[in-house]
Protein backbone atom coordinates (compact mmCIF):
# COMPACT_ATOMS: atom_id res chain seq x y z
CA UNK A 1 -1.50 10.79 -26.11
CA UNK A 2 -2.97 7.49 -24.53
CA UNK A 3 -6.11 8.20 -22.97
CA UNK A 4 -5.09 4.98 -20.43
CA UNK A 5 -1.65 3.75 -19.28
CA UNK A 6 -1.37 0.48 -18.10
CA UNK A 7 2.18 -0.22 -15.88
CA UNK A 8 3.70 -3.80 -15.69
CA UNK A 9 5.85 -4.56 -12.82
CA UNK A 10 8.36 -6.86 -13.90
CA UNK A 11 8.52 -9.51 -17.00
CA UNK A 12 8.28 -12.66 -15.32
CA UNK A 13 6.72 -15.58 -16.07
CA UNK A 14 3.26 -14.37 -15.26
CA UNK A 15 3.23 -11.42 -17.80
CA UNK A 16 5.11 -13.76 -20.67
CA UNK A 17 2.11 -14.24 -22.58
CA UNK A 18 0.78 -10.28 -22.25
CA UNK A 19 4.22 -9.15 -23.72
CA UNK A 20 4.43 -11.38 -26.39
CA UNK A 21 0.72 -9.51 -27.21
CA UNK A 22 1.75 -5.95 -26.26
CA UNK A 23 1.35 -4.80 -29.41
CA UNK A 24 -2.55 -5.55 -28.83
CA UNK A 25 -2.78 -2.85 -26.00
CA UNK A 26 -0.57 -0.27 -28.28
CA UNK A 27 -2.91 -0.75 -31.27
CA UNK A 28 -6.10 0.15 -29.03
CA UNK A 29 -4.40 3.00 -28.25
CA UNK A 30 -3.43 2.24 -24.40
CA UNK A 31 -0.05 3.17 -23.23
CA UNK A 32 2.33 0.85 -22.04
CA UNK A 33 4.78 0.77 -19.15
CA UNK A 34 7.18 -2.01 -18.28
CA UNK A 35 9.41 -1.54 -15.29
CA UNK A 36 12.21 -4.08 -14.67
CA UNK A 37 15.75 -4.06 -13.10
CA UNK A 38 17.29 -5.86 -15.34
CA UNK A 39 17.12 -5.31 -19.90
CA UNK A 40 16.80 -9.73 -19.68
CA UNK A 41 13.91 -11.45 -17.88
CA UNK A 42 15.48 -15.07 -16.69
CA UNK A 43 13.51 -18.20 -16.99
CA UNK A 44 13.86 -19.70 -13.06
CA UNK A 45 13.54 -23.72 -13.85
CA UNK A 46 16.66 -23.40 -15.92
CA UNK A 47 18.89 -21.61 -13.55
CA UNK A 48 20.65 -24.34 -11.50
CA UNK A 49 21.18 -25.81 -14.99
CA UNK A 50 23.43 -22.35 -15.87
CA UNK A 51 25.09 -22.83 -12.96
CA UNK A 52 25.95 -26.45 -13.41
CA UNK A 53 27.10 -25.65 -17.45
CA UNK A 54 24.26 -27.30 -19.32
CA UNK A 55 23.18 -23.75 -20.42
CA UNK A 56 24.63 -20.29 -21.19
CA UNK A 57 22.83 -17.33 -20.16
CA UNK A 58 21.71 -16.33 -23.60
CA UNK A 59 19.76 -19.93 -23.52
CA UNK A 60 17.19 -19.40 -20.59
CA UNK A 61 16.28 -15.26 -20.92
CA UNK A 62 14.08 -13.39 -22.95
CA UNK A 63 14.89 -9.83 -23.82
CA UNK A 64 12.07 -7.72 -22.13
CA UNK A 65 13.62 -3.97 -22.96
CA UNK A 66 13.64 -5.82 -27.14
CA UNK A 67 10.16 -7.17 -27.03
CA UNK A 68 8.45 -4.23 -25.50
CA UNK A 69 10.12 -1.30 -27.49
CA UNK A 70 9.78 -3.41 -30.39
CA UNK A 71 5.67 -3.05 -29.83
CA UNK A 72 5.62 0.40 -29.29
CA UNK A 73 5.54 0.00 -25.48
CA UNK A 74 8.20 1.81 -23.09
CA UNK A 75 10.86 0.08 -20.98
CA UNK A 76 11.98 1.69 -17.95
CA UNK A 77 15.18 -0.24 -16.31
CA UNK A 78 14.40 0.39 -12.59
CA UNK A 79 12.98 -1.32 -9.58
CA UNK A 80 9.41 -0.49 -8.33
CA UNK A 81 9.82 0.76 -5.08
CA UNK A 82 6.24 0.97 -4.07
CA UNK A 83 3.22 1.72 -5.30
CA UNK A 84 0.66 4.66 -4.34
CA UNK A 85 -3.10 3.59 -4.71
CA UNK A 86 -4.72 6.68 -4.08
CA UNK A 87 -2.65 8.83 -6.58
CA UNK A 88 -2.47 5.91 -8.82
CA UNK A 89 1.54 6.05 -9.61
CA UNK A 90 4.39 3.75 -9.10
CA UNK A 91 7.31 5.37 -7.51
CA UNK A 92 10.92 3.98 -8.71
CA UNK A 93 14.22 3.19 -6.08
CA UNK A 94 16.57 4.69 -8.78
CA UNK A 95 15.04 7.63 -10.04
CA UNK A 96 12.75 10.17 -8.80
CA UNK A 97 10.31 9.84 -11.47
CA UNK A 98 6.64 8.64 -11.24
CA UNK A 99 4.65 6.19 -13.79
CA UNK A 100 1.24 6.52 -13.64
CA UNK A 101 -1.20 3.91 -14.15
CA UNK A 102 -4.56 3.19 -14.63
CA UNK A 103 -4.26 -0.57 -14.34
CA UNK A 104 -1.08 -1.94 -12.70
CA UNK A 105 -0.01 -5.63 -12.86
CA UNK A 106 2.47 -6.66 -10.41
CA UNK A 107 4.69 -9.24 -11.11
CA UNK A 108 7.40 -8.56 -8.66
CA UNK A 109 8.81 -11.88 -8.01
CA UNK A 110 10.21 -13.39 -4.96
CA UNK A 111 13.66 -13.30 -2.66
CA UNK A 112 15.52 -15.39 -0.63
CA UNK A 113 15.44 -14.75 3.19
CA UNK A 114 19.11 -14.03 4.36
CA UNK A 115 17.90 -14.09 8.08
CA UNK A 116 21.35 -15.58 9.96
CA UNK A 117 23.67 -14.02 8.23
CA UNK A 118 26.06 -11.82 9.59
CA UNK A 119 28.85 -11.06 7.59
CA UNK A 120 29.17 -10.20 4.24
CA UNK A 121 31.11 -13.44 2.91
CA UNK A 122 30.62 -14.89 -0.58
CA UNK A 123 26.95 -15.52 -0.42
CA UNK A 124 25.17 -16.65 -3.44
CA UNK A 125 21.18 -16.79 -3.57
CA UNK A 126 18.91 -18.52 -6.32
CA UNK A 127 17.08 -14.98 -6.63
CA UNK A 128 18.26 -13.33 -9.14
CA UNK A 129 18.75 -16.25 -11.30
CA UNK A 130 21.51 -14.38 -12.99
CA UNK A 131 23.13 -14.28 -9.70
CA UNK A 132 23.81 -17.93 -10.24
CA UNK A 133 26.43 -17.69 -13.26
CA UNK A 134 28.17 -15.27 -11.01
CA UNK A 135 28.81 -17.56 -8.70
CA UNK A 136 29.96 -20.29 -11.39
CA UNK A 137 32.49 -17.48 -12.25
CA UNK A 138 33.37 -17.77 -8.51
CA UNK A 139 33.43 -21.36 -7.80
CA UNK A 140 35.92 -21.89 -11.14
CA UNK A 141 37.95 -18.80 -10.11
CA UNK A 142 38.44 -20.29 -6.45
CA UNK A 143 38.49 -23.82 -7.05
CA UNK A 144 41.65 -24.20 -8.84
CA UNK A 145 43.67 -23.21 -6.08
CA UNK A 146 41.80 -23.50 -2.80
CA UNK A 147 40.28 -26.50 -0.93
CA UNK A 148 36.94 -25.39 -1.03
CA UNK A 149 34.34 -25.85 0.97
CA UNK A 150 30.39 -24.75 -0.60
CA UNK A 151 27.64 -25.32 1.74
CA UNK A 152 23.82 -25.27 0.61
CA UNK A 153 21.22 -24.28 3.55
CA UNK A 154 17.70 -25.44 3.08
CA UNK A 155 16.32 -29.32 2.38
CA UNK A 156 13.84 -27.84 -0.56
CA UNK A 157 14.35 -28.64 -4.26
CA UNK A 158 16.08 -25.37 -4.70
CA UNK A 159 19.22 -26.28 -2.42
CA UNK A 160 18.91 -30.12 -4.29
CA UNK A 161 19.02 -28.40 -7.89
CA UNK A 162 21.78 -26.01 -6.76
CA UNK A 163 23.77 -28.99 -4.46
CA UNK A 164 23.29 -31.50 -8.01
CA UNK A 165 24.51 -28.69 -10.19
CA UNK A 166 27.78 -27.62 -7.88
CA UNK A 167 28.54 -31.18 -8.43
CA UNK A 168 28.32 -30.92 -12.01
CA UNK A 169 30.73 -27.61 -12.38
CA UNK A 170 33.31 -29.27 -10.31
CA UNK A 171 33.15 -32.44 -11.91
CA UNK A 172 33.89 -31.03 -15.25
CA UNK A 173 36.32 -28.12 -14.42
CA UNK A 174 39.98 -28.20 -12.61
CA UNK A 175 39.35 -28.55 -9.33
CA UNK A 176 41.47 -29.22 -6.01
CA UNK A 177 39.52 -30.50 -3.07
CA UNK A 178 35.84 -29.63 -3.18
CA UNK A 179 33.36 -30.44 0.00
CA UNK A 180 29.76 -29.90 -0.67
CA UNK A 181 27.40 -29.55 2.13
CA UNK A 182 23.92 -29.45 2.47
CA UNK A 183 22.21 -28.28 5.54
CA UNK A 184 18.44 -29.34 4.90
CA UNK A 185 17.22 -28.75 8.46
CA UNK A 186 14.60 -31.47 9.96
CA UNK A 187 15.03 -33.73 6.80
CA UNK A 188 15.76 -33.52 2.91
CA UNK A 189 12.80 -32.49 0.76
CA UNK A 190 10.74 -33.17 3.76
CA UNK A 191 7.29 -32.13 2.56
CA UNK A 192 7.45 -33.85 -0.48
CA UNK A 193 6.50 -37.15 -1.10
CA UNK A 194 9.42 -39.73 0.90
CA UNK A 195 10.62 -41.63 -2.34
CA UNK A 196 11.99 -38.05 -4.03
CA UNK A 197 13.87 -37.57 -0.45
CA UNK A 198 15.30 -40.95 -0.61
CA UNK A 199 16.23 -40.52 -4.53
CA UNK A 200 17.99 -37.12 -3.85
CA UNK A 201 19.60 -38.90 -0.87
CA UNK A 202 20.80 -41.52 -3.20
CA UNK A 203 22.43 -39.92 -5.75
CA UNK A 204 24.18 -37.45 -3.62
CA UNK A 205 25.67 -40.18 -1.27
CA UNK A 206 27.28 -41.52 -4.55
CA UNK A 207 28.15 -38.22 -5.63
CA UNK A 208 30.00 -37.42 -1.97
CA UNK A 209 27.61 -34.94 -1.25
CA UNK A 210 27.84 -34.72 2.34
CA UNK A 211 23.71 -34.05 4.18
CA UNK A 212 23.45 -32.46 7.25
CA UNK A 213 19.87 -33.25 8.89
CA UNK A 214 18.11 -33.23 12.33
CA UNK A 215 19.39 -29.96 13.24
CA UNK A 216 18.87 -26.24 11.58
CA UNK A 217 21.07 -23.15 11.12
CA UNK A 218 21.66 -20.55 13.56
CA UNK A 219 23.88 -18.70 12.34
CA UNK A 220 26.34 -17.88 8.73
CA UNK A 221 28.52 -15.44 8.49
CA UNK A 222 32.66 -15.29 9.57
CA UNK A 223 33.24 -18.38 7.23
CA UNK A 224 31.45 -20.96 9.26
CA UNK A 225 27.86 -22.39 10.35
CA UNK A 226 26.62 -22.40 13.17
CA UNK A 227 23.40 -25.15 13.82
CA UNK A 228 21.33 -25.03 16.67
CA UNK A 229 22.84 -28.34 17.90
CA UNK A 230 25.83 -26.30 18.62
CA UNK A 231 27.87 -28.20 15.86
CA UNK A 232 30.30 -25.45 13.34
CA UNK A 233 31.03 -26.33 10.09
CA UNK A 234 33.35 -24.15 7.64
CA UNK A 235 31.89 -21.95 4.60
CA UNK A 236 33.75 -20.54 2.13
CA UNK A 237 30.84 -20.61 -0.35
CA UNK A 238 27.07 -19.79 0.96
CA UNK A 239 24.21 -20.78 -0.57
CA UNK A 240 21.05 -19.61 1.15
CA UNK A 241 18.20 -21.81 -0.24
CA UNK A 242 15.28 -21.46 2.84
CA UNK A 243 12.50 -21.03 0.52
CA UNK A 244 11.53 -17.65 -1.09
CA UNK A 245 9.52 -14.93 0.19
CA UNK A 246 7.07 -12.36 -2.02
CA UNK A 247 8.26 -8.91 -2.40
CA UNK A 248 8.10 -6.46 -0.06
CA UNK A 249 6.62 -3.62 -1.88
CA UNK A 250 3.23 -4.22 -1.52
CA UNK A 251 3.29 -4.63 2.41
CA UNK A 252 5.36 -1.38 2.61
CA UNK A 253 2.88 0.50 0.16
CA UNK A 254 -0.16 -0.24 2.80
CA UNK A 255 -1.81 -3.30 -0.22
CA UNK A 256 -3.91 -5.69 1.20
CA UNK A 257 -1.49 -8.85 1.29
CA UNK A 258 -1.75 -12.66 2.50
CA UNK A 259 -0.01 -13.63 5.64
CA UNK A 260 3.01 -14.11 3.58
CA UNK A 261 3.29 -10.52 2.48
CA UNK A 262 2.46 -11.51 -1.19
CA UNK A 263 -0.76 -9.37 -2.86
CA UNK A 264 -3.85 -10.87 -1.68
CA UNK A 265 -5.72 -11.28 -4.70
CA UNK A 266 -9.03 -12.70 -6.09
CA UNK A 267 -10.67 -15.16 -8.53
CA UNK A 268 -10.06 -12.64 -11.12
CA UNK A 269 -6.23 -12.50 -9.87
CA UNK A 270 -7.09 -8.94 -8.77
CA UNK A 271 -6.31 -7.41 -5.18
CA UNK A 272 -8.96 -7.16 -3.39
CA UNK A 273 -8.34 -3.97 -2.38
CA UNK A 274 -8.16 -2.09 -5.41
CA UNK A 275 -9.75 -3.50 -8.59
CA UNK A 276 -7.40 -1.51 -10.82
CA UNK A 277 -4.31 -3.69 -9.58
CA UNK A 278 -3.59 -7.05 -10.42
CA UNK A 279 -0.79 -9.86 -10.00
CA UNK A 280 0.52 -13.21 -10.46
CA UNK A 281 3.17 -15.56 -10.10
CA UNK A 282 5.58 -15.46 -6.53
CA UNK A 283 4.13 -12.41 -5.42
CA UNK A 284 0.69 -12.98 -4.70
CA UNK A 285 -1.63 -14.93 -2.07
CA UNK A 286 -4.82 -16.48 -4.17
CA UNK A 287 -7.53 -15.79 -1.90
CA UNK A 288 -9.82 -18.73 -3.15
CA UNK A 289 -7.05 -21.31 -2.45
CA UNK A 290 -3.01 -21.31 -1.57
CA UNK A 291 -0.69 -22.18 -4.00
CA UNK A 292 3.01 -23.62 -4.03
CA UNK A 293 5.55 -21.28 -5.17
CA UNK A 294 6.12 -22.82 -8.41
CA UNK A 295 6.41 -21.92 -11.73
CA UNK A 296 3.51 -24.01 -13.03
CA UNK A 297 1.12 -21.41 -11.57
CA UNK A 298 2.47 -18.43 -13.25
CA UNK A 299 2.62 -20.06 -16.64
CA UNK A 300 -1.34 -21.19 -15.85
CA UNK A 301 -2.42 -17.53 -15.37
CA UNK A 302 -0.22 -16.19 -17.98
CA UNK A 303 -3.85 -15.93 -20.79
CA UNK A 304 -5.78 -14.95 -17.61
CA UNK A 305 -3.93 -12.42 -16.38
CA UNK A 306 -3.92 -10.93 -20.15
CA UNK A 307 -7.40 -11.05 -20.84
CA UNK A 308 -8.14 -9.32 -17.82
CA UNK A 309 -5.62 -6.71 -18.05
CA UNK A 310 -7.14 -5.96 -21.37
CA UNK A 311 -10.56 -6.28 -20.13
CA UNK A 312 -9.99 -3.74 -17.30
CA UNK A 313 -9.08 -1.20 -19.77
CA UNK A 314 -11.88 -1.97 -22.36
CA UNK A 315 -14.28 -2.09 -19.47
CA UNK A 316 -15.41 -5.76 -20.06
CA UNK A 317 -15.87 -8.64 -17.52
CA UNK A 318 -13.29 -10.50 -16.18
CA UNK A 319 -12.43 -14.12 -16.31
CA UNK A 320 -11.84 -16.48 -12.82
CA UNK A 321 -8.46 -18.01 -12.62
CA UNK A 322 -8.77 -21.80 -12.45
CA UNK A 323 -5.48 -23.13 -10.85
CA UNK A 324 -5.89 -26.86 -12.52
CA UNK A 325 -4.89 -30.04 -10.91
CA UNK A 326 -1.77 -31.88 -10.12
CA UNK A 327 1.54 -30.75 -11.93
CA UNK A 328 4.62 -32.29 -13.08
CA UNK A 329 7.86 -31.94 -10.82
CA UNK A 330 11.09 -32.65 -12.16
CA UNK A 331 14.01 -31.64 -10.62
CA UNK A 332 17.74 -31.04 -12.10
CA UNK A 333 20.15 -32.89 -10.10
CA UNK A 334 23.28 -32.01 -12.41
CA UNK A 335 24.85 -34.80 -14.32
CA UNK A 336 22.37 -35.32 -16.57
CA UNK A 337 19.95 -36.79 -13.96
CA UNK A 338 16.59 -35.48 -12.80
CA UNK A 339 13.54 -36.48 -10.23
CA UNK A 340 10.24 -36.67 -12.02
CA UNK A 341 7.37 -36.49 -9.75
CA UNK A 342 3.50 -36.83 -10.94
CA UNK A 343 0.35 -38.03 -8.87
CA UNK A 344 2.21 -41.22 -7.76
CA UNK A 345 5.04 -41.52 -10.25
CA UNK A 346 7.99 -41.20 -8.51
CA UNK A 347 11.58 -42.13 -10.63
CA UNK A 348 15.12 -40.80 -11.23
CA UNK A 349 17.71 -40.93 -13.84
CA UNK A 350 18.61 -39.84 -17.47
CA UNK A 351 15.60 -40.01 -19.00
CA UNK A 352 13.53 -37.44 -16.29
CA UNK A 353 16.19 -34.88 -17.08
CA UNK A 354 15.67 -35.24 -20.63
CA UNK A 355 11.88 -34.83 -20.12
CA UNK A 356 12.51 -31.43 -18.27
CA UNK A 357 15.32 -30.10 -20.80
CA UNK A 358 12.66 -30.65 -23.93
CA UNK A 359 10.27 -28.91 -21.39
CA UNK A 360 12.21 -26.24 -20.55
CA UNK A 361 13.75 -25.66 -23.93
CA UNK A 362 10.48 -25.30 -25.84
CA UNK A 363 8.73 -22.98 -23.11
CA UNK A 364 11.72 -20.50 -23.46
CA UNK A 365 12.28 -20.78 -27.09
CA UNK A 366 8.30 -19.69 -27.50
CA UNK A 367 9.47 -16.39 -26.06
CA UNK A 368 12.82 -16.05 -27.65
CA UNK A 369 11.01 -16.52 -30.78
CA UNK A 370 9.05 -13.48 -30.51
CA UNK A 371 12.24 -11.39 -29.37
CA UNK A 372 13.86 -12.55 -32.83
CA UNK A 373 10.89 -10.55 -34.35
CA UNK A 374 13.24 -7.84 -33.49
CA UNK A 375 16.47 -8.13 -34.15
């Protein structure tokens, strides 16, 4: 029997490079947990492209359950539900059965806000990522025979990657009548630097792409939108894209957390208020500085957050997390066409996408490669 267990929450990005090693922790004789909801983890920057048709699902995931069975670890489909730090276990929303832990790394993710809505219509959000091929299935199911109408609410680069790749699906399947709406609040992409806004304004007034600024969204829900200007618009396709949010479990399991609910952790990408329990990626608040929700950062602290895993077991010191400089933005506007956006490099076309596809399509295929191992 393992004399310590250490529990992963989730497979995301963040804990990429510690199960591609898990096999180190199993050979020291540590035990080793991985709770997830789903057997596939999905890489995020790829999604809107699934959605759009420029990849199939088995292109942007990794197969967790493969990969950590393979290594001798176990892999328990479930959702954490919260987490006790006094009795040291991690209770499950699915089962009534309790992992224990003596180091926990939480890499829970993020969700979309669906504040405003108030019916159940056909409401698609970018979290889950799989979520997004069912509403491709959706969108080619309806559009055939119905003059659709898909509307996109938030101005970030999630609603412009989601917007650009509806455009994409319809232009390449049988469609009747197809309206896309954004509804970007104040302005489009409007904390980003103003030549990506203008760009992304650009190409979707060529595309038809109808923008809705100046005013936000009260209300979704009964087929329509409601903005604060008093204006209604029909829905019969929702796309919530405000943002995302950090999970909720470590609030509602009394964690110390940042002021936007994520784990409040250190240099050492440890919370602060219990060394045994550490995070990264979406669902944690750096304490030394605050980071964007992107991707970048969880790829960054992927060797960190391993070596201090392992060190917390071993007993060893731990290594600071150094978030680096500026990063590289592109972003997938369907058709073939991307924004690339670094220090003051602003442009748009072909040849961005293509720099993001060889981007994207290497990073995933690092991790695929090591779930081939198995087959």
């Amino acid at each position: 029997m393992a004399t310590k267990q250490l529990v992963l929450i989730g497979g995301g990005h963040a804990h990429m490079v510690t199960l591609a090693r898990l096999r180190s922790f199993v050979k020291k004789g540590y035990g080793v947990t991985v709770i997830q909801p789903s057997d596939h983890h999905y890489y995020s920057g790829m999604g809107p492209g699934m959605l759009g048709g420029t990849y199939l699902p088995d292109q942007i995931r990794f197969n967790t359950r493969k990969v950590v069975k393979g290594q001798g670890g176990r892999f328990v489909r479930d959702k954490a539900r919260l987490v006790d730090p006094v009795r040291r276990v991690v209770l499950l929303e699915q089962s009534e059965t309790e992992i224990s832990y003596n180091v926990l790394s939480c890499n829970a993710g993020s969700f979309v806000p669906r504040a405003g809505i108030v019916t159940d219509q056909t409401v698609f959000t970018a979290k889950p990522i799989e979520g997004l091929w069912h509403a491709r299935e959706e969108i080619i199911r309806r559009a055939g025979s119905e003059n659709l109408e898909i509307a996109i609410v938030g101005g970030g680069p999630s609603s412009v990657e989601i917007a650009g790749n509806i455009w994409q699906l319809t232009r390449n399947c049988k469609c009747s009548s197809i309206t896309i709406r954004i509804f970007a609040g104040s302005k489009l992409m409007g904390h980003l630097p103003a030549q990506i806004g203008r760009l992304a304004r650009r190409i979707f007034n060529r595309r038809g792409i109808e923008l809705i600024e100046g005013s936000y969204v009260k209300e979704m829900g009964g087929g329509d939108i409601l903005l604060e200007n008093g204006t209604t618009y029909r829905a019969d396709l929702l796309f919530p894209a405000m943002g995302v949010r950090p999970s909720k479990i470590f609030a509602e399991s009394g964690l110390s957390t940042g002021t936007d609910g994520g784990l409040l952790v250190n240099k050492y990408l440890q919370s602060i208020g219990d060394p045994n329990i550490f995070g990264g990626g979406d669902c944690i608040c750096f304490q030394p500085q605050p980071l964007d929700k992107v991707g970048v950062y969880a790829v960054r602290e992927n060797p960190v957050l391993y070596h201090n895993l392992m060190a917390a077991l071993d007993g060893d010191e731990l290594k600071p997390f150094n978030p680096g400089g500026k990063y590289l933005l592109i972003y997938n506007l369907g058709g073939g066409v991307g924004i690339f956006c670094k220090w003051s490099i602003v442009f748009a076309g072909k040849l961005a996408f293509r720099i993001k596809d060889h981007i994207d399509r290497k990073f995933i295929d690092t991790f695929q490669a090591i779930e081939r191992e198995f087959q």
